[in-house]
Protein backbone atom coordinates (compact mmCIF):
# COMPACT_ATOMS: atom_id res chain seq x y z
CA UNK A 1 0.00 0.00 0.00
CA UNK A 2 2.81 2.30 1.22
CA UNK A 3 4.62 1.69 -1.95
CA UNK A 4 1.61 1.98 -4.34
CA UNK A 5 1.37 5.48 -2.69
CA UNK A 6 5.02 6.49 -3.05
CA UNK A 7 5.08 5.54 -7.05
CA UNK A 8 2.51 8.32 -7.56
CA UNK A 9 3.70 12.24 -8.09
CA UNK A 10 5.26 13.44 -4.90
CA UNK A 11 3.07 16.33 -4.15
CA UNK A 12 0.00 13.82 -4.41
CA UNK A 13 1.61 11.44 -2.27
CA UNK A 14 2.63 14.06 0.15
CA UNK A 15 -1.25 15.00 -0.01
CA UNK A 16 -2.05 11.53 0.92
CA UNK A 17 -0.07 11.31 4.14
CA UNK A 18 -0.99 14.84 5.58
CA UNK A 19 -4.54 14.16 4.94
CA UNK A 20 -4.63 10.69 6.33
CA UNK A 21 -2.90 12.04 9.65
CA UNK A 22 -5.10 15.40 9.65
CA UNK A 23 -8.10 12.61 9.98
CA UNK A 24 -6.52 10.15 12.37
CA UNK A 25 -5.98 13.01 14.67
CA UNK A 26 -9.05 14.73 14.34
CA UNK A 27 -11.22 11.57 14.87
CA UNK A 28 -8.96 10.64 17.87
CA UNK A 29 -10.11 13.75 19.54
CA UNK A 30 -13.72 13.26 18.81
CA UNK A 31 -13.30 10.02 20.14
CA UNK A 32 -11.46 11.26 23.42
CA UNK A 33 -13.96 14.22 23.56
CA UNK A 34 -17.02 11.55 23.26
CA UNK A 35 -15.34 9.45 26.13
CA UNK A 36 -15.04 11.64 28.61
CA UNK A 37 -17.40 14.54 27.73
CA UNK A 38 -17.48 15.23 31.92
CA UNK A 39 -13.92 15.52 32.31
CA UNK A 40 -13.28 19.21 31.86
CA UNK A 41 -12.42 20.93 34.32
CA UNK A 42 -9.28 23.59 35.13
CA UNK A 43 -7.30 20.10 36.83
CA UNK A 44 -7.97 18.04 33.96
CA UNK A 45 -7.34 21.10 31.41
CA UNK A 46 -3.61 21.15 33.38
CA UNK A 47 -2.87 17.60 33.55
CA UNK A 48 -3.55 16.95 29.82
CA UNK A 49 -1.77 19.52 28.92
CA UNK A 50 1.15 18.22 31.42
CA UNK A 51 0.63 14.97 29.74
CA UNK A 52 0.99 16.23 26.21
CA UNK A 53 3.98 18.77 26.41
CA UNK A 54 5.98 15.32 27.48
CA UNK A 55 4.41 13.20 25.01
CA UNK A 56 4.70 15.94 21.88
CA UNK A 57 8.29 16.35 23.35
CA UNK A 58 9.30 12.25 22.49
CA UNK A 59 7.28 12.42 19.49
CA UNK A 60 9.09 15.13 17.83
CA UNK A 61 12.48 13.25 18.92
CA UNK A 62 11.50 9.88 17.55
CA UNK A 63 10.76 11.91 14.20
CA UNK A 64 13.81 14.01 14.48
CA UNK A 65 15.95 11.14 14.97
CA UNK A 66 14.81 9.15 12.13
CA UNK A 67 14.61 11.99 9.62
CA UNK A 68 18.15 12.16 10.62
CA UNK A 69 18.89 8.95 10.00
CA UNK A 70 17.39 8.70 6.59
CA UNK A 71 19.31 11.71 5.48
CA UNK A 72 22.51 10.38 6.66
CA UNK A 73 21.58 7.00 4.44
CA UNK A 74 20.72 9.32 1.47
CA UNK A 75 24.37 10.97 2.03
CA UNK A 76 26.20 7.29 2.66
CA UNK A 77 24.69 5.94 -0.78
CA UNK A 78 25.84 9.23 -2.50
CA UNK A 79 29.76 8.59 -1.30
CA UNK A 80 29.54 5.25 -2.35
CA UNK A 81 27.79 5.93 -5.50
CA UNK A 82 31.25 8.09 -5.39
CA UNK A 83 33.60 6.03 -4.87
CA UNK A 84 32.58 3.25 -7.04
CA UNK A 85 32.53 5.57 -9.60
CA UNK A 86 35.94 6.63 -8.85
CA UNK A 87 37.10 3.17 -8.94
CA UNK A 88 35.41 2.29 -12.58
CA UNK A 89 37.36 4.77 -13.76
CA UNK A 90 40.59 4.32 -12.52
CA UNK A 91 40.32 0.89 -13.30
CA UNK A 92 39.33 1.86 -16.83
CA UNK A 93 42.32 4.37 -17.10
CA UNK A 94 44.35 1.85 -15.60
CA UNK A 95 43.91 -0.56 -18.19
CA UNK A 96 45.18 1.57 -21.07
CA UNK A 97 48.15 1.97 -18.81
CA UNK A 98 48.25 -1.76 -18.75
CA UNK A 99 47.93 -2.07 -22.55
CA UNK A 100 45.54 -0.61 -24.81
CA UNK A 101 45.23 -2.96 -27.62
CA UNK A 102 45.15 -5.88 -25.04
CA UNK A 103 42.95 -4.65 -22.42
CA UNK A 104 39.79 -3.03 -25.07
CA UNK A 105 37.37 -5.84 -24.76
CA UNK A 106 37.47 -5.18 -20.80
CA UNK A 107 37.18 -1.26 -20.98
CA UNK A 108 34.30 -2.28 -23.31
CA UNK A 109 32.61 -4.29 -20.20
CA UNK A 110 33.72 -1.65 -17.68
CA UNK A 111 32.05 0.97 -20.12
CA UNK A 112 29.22 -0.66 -20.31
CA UNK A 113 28.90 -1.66 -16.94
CA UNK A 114 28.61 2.16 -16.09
CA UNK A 115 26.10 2.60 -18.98
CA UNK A 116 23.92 -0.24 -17.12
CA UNK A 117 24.27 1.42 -13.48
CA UNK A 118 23.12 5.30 -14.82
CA UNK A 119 20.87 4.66 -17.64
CA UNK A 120 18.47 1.38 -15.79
CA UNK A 121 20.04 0.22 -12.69
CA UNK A 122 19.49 3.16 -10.57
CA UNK A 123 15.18 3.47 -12.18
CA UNK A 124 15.25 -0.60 -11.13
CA UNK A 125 16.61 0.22 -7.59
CA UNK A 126 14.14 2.73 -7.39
CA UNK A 127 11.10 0.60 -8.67
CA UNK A 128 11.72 -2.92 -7.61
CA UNK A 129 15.03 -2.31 -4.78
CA UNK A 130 16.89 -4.76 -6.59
CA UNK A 131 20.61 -4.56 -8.91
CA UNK A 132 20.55 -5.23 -12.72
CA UNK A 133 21.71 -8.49 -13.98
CA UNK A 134 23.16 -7.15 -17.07
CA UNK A 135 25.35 -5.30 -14.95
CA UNK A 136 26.50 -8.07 -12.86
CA UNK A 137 27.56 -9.95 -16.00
CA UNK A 138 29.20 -6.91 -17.71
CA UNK A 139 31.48 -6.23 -14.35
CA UNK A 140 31.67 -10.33 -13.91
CA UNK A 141 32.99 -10.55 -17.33
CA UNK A 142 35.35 -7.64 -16.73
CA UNK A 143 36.79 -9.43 -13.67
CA UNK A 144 37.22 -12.89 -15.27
CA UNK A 145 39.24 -10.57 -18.10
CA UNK A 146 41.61 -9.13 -15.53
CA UNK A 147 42.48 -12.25 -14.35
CA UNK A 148 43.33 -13.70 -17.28
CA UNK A 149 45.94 -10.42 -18.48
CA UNK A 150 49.33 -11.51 -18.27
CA UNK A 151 52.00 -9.51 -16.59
CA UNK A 152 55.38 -8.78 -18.19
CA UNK A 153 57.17 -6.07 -16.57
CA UNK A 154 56.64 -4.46 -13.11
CA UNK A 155 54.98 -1.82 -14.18
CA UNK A 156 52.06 -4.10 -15.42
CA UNK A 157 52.46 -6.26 -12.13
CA UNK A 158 51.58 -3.47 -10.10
CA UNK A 159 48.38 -2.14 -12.19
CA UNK A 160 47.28 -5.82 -11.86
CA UNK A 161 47.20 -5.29 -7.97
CA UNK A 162 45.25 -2.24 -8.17
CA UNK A 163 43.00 -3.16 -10.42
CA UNK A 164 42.23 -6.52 -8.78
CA UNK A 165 41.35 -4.56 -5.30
CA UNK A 166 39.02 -2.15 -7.27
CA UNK A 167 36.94 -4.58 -9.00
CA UNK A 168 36.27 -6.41 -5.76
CA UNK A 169 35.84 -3.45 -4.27
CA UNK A 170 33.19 -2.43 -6.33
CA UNK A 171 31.13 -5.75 -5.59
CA UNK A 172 31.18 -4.49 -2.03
CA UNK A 173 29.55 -1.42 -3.12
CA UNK A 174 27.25 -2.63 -5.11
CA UNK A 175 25.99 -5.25 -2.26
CA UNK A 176 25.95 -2.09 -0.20
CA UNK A 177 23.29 0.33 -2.56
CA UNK A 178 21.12 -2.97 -2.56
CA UNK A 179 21.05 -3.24 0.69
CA UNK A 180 20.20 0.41 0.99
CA UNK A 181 17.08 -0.01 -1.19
CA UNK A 182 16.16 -3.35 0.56
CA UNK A 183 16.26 -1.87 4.16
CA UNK A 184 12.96 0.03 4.08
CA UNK A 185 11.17 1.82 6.78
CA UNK A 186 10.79 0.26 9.62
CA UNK A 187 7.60 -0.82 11.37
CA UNK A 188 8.42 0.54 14.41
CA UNK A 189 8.94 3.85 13.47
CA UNK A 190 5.59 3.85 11.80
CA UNK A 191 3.69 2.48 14.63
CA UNK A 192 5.85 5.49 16.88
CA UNK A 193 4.57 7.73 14.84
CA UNK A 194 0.79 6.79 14.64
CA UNK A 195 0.87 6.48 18.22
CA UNK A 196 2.15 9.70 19.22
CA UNK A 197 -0.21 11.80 16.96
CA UNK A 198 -3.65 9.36 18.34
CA UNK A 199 -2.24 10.56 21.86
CA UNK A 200 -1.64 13.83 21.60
CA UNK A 201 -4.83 14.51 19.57
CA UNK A 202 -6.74 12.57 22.25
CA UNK A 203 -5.49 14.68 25.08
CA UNK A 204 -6.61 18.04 23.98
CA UNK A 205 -10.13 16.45 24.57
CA UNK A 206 -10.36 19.01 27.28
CA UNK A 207 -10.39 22.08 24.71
CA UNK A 208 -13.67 23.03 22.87
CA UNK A 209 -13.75 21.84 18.72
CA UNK A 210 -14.04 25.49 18.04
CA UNK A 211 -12.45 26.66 14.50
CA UNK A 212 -9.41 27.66 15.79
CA UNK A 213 -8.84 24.44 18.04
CA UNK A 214 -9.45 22.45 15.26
CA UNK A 215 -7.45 24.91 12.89
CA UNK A 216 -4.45 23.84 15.00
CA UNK A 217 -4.94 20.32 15.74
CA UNK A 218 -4.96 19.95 11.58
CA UNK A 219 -1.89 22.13 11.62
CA UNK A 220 0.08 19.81 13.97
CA UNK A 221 -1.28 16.28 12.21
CA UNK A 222 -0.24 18.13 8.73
CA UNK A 223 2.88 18.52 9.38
CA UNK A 224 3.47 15.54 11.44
CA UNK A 225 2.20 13.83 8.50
CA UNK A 226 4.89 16.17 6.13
CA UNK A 227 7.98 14.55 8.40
CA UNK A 228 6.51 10.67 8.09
CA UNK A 229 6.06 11.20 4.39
CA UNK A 230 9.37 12.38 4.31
CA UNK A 231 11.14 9.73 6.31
CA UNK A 232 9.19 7.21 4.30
CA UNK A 233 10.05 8.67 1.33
CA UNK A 234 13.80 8.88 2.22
CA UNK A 235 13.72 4.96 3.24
CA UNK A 236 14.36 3.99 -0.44
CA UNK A 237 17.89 6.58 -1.35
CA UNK A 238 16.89 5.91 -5.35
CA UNK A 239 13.18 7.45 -4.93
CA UNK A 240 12.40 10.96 -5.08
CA UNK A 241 11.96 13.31 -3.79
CA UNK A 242 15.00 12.56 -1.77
CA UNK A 243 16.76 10.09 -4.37
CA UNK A 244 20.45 9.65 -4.69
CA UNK A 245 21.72 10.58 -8.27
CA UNK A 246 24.70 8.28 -10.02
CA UNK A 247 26.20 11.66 -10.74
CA UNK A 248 29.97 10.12 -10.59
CA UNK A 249 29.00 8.02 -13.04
CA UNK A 250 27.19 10.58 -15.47
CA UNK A 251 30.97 12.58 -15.43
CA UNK A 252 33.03 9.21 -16.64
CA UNK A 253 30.45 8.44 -19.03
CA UNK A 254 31.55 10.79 -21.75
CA UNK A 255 31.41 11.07 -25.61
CA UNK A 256 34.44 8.67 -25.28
CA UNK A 257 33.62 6.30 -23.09
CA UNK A 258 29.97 5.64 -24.53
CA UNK A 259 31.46 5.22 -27.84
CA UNK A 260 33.83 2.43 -26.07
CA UNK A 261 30.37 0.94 -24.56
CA UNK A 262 28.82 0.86 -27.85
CA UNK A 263 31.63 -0.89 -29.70
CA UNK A 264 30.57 -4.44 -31.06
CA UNK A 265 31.36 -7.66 -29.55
C-alpha cells in the first residue's frame, strides 16, 4: 500500500499522508472528547496539557531522529555511489596503462557496466530495490578478463594489484546500494509515529472543537504527517523526492567512453 502510494507524483503522495494524519488526529479527539465529555475541568485542562507537552516532546524526537537517520543513508549511498565511480574509472584508465590494444574488450565491459548502473540500474533500484543483472555480467565478465591479463614487466604487475582490489571493491559497493534499497522503513517507526499523533490529539479532549482548536490540531497532524512522508520517502535513497543521483558516473560516461560501450562484440 505504502509503496503503491510512493510511485505516484510526490506532491500527491505528500497530499495523501498529511490528509490521512489530519483525519486520524481529528477523529482521535472526537473520540477522546465523546469518552469523557465530563472531564473538563481547570485540573484536567492542566494535567492533559502536562501529559501532552511530554508526550509531543518524544514524538518530535523519535521523528527528528529518524529523519536524521534517513538523510545520513541518502548521504552514505551518495559517497559510495562516489567512490565506485571513482574506482570504474581508474580501473578503466588503468587498463590503457596496462595495454591498450590488449585490455579493449574489458574497458568495453567496464564501459558498459557504467552505462547499465546510470541509464536502468538506478530506475530498477528505485522501482523494484533490486541490482541489474546485465550489470553483474558486464562487471563479472570484466573481472574474469583481468584475471586472465598476463603480466610482463613491473609496471604491469603493479596495475594488476590495483586493479584486482578495485573490481572487488566495487562488488562491495554494489551489495551495499542494494542493501540500501532493501532496508525500508521500519515498522516501528511507523507504529511510533501513529501512536504519538492518536495521543496527543486525544489529550486536547479538554479544549472546545471550536475553529481555531481544530485549525491547530490539523496544523500539527499536517505537518506531522509532512515529516513521516518524508522519512518514508527517504527509506528507499533511489526514490524521489530525496533520491540519490549516479552523478559520478554521469561525469566518466563521456562522448568517449559511450562510444567504447557501444563498440561491437
Amino acid at each position: 500500500m505504502i509503496d503503491h502510494i510512493l510511485s505516484l507524483p510526490v506532491a500527491l503522495s505528500a497530499s495523501l499522508f498529511i490528509a490521512a494524519t489530519v483525519l486520524l488526529a481529528l477523529a482521535s479527539y472526537a473520540v477522546a472528547r465523546w469518552a469523557r465529555p465530563w472531564s473538563r475541568g481547570s485540573e484536567t485542562r492542566d494535567l492533559a496539557g502536562s501529559v501532552t507537552f511530554r508526550i509531543a516532546a518524544l514524538h518530535g524526537l523519535v521523528l527528528a531522529l529518524v529523519f536524521a537517520q534517513e538523510l545520513g543513508n541518502i548521504r552514505d549511498v551518495q559517497t559510495a555511489a562516489a567512490r565506485e565511480a571513482s574506482l570504474v574509472s581508474d580501473i578503466f584508465h588503468d587498463l590503457e596503462r596496462f595495454d591498450p590494444d590488449a585490455t579493449g574488450r574489458i574497458r568495453r565491459d567496464l564501459a558498459r557496466y557504467a552505462v547499465i548502473v546510470a541509464d536502468q540500474e538506478w530506475d530498477l533500484l528505485a522501482s523494484d530495490a533490486r541490482l541489474s543483472l546485465p550489470a553483474w555480467d558486464a562487471w563479472e565478465s570484466a573481472y574474469l578478463g583481468i584475471l586472465d591479463l598476463p603480466t610482463g614487466t613491473l609496471v604491469q604487475e603493479r596495475l594488476m594489484g590495483f586493479m584486482l582490489d578495485d573490481i572487488r571493491e566495487l562488488s562491495a559497493l554494489r551489495d551495499a546500494r542494494e542493501n540500501a534499497a532493501l532496508s525500508g522503513t521500519s515498522s516501528l517507526f511507523l507504529f511510533a509515529a501513529i501512536a504519538g499523533v492518536v495521543l496527543i490529539s486525544a489529550a486536547w479532549f479538554t479544549w472546545a472543537p471550536t475553529a481555531l482548536h481544530l485549525g491547530l490540531m490539523a496544523g500539527f497532524a499536517a505537518y506531522t504527517g509532512l515529516i513521516v512522508f518524508f522519512v518514508v520517502a527517504y527509506a528507499n535513497p533511489y526514490h524521489a523526492p530525496g533520491n540519490a543521483e549516479p552523478t559520478g558516473f554521469e561525469r566518466f560516461l563521456t562522448d568517449r567512453v559511450r562510444a567504447v560501450a557501444a563498440e561491437p562484440d
